[in-house]
PDB file of N, CA and C in Angstrom:
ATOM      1  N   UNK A   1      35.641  94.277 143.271  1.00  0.00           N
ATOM      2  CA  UNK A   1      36.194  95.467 143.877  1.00  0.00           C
ATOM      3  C   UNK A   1      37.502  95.818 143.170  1.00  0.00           C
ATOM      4  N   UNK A   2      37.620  96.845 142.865  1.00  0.00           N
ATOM      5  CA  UNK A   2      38.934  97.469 141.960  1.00  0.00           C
ATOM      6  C   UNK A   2      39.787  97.195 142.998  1.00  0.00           C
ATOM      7  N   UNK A   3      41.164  96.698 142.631  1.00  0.00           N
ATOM      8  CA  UNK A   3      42.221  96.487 143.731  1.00  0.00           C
ATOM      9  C   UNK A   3      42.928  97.772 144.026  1.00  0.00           C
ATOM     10  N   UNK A   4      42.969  98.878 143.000  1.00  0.00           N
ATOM     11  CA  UNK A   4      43.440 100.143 143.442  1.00  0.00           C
ATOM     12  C   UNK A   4      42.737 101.074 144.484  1.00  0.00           C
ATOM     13  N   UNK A   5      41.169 100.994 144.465  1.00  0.00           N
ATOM     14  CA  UNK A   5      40.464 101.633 144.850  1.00  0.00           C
ATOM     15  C   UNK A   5      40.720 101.040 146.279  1.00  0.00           C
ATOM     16  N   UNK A   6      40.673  99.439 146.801  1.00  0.00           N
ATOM     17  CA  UNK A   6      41.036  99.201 147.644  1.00  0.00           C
ATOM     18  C   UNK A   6      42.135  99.813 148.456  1.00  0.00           C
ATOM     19  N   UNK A   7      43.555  99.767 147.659  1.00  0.00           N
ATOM     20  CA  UNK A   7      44.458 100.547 148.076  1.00  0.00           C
ATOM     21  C   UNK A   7      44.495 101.777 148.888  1.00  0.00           C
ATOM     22  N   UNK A   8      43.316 102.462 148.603  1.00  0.00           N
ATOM     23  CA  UNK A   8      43.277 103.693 148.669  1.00  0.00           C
ATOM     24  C   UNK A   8      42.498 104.055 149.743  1.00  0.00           C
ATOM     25  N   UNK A   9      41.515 103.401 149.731  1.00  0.00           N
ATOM     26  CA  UNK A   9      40.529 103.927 151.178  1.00  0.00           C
ATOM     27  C   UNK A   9      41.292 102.939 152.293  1.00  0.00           C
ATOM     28  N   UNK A  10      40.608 103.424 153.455  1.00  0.00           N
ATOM     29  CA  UNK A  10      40.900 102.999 154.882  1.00  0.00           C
ATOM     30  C   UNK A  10      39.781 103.053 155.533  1.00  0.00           C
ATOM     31  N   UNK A  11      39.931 102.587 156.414  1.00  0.00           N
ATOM     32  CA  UNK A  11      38.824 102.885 157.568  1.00  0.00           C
ATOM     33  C   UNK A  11      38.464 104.001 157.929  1.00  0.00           C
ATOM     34  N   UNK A  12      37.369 104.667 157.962  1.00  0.00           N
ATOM     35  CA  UNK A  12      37.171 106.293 158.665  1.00  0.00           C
ATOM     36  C   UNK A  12      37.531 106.490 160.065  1.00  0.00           C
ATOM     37  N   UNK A  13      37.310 104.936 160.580  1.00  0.00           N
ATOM     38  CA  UNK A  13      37.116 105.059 162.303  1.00  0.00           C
ATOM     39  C   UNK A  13      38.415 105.371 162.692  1.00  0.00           C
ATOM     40  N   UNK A  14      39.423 104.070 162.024  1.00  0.00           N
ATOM     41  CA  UNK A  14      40.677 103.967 162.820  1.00  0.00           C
ATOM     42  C   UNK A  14      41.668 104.413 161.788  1.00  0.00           C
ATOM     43  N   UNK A  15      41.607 104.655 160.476  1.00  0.00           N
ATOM     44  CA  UNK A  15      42.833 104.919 159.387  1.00  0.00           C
ATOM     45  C   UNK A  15      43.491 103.827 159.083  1.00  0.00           C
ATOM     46  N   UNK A  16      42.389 102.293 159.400  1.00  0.00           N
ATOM     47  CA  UNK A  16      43.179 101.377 159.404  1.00  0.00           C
ATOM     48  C   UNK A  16      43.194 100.899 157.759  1.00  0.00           C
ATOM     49  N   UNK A  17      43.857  99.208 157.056  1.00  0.00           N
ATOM     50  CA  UNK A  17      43.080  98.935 155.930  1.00  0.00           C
ATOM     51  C   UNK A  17      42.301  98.122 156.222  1.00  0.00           C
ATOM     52  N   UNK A  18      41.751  97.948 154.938  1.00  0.00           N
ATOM     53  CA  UNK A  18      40.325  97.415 154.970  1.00  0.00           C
ATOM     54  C   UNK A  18      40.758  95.858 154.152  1.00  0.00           C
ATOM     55  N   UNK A  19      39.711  94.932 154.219  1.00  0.00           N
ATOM     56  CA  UNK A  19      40.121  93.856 153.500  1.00  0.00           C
ATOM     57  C   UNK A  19      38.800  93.790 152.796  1.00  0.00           C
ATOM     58  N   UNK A  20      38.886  92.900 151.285  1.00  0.00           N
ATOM     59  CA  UNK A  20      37.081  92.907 150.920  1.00  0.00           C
ATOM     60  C   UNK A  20      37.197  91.771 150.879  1.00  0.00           C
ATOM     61  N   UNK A  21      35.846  91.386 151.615  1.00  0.00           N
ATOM     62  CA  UNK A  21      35.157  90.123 151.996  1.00  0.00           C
ATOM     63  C   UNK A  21      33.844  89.615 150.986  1.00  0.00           C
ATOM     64  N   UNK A  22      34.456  88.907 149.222  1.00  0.00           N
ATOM     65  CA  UNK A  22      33.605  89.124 148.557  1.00  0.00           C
ATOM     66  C   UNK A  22      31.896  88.631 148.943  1.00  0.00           C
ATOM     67  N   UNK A  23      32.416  87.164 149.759  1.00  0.00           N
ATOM     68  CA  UNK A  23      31.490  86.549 149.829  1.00  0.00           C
ATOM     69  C   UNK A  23      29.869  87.522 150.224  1.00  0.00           C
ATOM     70  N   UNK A  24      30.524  88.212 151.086  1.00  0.00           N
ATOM     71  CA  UNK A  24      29.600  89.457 152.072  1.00  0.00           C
ATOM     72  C   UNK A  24      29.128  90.633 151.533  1.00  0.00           C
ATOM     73  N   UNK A  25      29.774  91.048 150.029  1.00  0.00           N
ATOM     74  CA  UNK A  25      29.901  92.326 149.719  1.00  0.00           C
ATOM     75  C   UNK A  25      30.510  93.615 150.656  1.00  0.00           C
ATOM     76  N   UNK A  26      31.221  93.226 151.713  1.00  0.00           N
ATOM     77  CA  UNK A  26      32.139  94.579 152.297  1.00  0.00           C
ATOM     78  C   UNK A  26      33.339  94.595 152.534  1.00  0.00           C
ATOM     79  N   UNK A  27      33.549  95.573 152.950  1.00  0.00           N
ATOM     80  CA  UNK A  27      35.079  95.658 153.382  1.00  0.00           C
ATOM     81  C   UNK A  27      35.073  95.852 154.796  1.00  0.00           C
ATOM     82  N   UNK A  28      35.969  95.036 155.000  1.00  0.00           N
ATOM     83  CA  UNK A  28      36.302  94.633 156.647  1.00  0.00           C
ATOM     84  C   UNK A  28      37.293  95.543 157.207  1.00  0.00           C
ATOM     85  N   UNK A  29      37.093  96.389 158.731  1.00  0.00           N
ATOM     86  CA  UNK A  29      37.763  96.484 159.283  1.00  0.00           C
ATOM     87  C   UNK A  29      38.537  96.094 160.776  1.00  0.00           C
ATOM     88  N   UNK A  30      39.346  95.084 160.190  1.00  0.00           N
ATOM     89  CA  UNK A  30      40.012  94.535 161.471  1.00  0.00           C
ATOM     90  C   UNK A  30      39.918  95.393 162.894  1.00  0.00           C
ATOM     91  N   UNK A  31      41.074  96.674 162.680  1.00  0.00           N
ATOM     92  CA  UNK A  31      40.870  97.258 163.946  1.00  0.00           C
ATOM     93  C   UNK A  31      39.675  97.893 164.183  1.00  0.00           C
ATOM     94  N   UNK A  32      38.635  98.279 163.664  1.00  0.00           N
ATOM     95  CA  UNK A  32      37.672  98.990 164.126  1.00  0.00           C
ATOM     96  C   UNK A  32      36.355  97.739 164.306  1.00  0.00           C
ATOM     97  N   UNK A  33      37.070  96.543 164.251  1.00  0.00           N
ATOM     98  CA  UNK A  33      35.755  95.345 164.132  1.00  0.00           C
ATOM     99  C   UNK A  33      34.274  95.132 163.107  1.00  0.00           C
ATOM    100  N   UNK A  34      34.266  96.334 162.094  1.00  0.00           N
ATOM    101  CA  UNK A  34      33.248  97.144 161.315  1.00  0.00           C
ATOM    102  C   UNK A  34      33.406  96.287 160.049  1.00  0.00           C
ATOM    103  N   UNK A  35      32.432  96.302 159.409  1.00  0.00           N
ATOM    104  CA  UNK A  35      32.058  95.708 158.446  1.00  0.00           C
ATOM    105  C   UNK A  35      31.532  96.829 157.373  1.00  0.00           C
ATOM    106  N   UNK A  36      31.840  97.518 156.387  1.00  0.00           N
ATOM    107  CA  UNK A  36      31.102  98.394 155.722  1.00  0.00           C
ATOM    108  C   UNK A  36      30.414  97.910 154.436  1.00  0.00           C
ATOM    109  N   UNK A  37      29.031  98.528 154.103  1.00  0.00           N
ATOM    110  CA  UNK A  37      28.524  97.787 153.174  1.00  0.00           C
ATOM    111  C   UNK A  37      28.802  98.592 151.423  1.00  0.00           C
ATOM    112  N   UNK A  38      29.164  97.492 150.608  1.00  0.00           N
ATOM    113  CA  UNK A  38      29.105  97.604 149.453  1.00  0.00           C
ATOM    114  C   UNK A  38      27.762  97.970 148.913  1.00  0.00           C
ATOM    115  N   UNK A  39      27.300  98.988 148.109  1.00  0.00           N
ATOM    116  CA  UNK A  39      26.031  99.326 147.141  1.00  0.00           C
ATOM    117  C   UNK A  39      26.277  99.644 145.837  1.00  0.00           C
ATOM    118  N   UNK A  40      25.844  98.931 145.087  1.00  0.00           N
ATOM    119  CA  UNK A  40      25.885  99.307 143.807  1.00  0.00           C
ATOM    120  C   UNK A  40      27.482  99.702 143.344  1.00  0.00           C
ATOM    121  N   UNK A  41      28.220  98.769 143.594  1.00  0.00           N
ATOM    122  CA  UNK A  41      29.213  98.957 143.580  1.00  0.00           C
ATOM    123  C   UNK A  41      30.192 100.125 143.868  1.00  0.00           C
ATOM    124  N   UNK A  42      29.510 100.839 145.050  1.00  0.00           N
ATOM    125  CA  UNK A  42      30.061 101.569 145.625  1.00  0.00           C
ATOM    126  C   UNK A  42      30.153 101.542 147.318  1.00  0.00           C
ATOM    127  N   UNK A  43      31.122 101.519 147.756  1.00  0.00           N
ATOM    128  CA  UNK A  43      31.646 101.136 149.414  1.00  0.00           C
ATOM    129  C   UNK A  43      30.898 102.651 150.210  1.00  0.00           C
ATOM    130  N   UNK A  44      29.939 102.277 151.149  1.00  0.00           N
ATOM    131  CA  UNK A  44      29.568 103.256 151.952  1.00  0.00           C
ATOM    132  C   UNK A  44      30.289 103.186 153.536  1.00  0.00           C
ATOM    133  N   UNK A  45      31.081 104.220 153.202  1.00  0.00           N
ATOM    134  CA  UNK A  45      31.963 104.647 154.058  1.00  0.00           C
ATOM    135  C   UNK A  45      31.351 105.387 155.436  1.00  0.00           C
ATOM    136  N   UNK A  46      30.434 105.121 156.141  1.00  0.00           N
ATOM    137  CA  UNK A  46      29.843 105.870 157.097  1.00  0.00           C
ATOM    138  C   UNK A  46      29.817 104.859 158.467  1.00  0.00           C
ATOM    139  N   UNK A  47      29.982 105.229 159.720  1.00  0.00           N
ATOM    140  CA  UNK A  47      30.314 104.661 160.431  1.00  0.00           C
ATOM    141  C   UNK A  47      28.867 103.989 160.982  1.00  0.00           C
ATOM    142  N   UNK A  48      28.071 105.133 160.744  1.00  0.00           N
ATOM    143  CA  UNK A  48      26.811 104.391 161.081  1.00  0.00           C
ATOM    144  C   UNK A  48      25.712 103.355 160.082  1.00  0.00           C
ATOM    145  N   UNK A  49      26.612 103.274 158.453  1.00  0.00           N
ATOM    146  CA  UNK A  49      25.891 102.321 157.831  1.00  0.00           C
ATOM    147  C   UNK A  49      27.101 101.257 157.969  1.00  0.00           C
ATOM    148  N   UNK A  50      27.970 101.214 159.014  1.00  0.00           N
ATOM    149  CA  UNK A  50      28.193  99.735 159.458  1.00  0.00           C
ATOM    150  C   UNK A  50      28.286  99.029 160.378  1.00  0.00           C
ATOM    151  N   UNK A  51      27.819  97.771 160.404  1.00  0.00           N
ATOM    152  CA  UNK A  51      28.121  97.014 160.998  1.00  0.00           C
ATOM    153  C   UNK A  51      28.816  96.039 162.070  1.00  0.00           C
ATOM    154  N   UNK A  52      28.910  95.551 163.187  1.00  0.00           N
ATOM    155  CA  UNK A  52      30.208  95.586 163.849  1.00  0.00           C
ATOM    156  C   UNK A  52      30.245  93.643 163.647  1.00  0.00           C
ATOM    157  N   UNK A  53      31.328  93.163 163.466  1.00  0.00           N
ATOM    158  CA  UNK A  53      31.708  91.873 163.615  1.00  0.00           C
ATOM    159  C   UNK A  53      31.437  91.264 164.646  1.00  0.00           C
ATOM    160  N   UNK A  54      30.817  90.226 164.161  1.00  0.00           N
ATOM    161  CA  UNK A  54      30.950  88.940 165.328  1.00  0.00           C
ATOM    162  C   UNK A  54      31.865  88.776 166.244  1.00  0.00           C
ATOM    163  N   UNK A  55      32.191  88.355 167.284  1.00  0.00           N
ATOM    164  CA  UNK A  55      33.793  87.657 167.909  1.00  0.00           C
ATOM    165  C   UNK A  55      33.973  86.317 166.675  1.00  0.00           C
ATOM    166  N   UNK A  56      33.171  85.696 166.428  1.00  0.00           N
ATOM    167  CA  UNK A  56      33.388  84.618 165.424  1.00  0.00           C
ATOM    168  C   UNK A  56      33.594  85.230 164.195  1.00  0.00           C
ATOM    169  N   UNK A  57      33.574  85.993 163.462  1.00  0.00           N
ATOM    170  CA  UNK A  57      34.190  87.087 161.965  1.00  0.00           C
ATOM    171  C   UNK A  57      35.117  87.330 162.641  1.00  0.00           C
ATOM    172  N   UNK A  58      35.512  88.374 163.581  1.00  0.00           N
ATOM    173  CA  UNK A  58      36.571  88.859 163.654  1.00  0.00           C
ATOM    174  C   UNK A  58      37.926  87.762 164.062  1.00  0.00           C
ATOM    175  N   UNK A  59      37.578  86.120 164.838  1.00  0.00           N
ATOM    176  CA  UNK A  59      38.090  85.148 164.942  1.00  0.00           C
ATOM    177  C   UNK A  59      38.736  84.738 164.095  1.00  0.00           C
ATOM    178  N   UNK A  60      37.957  85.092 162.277  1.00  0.00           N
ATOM    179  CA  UNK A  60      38.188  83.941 161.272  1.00  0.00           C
ATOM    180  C   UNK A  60      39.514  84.904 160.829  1.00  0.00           C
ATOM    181  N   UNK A  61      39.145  86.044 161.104  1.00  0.00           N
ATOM    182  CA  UNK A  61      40.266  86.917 160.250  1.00  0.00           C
ATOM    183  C   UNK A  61      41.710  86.959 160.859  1.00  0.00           C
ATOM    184  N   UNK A  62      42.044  86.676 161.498  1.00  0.00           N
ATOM    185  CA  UNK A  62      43.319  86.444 162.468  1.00  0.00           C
ATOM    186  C   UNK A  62      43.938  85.772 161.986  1.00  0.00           C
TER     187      UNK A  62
END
């Protein structure tokens, strides 16, 4: 993941940042609990192609 590109996006839900979780291919959003998926090396930013965290994911990230 480009570290600038990181910089730059946020969360759609909350405007929060995002963290990338290589192991997983996404970027995590803490406050919105969302997980968004990486494709083809591009981050799909849609609320409904993601995911919501575990209580145990969102645990580890604290």
């Amino acid at each position: 993941m480009n570290r600038k590109l990181l910089d730059i996006l946020v969360c759609p839900v909350t405007k929060g940042p995002l963290i990338y979780d290589k192991r997983h291919h996404e970027l995590i959003s803490k406050s919105a609990r969302l997980a968004y998926p990486i494709r083809d090396d591009i981050p799909v930013m849609l609320e409904e192609e993601a995911r919501e965290l575990t209580q145990e994911e969102y645990e580890k990230l604290k």
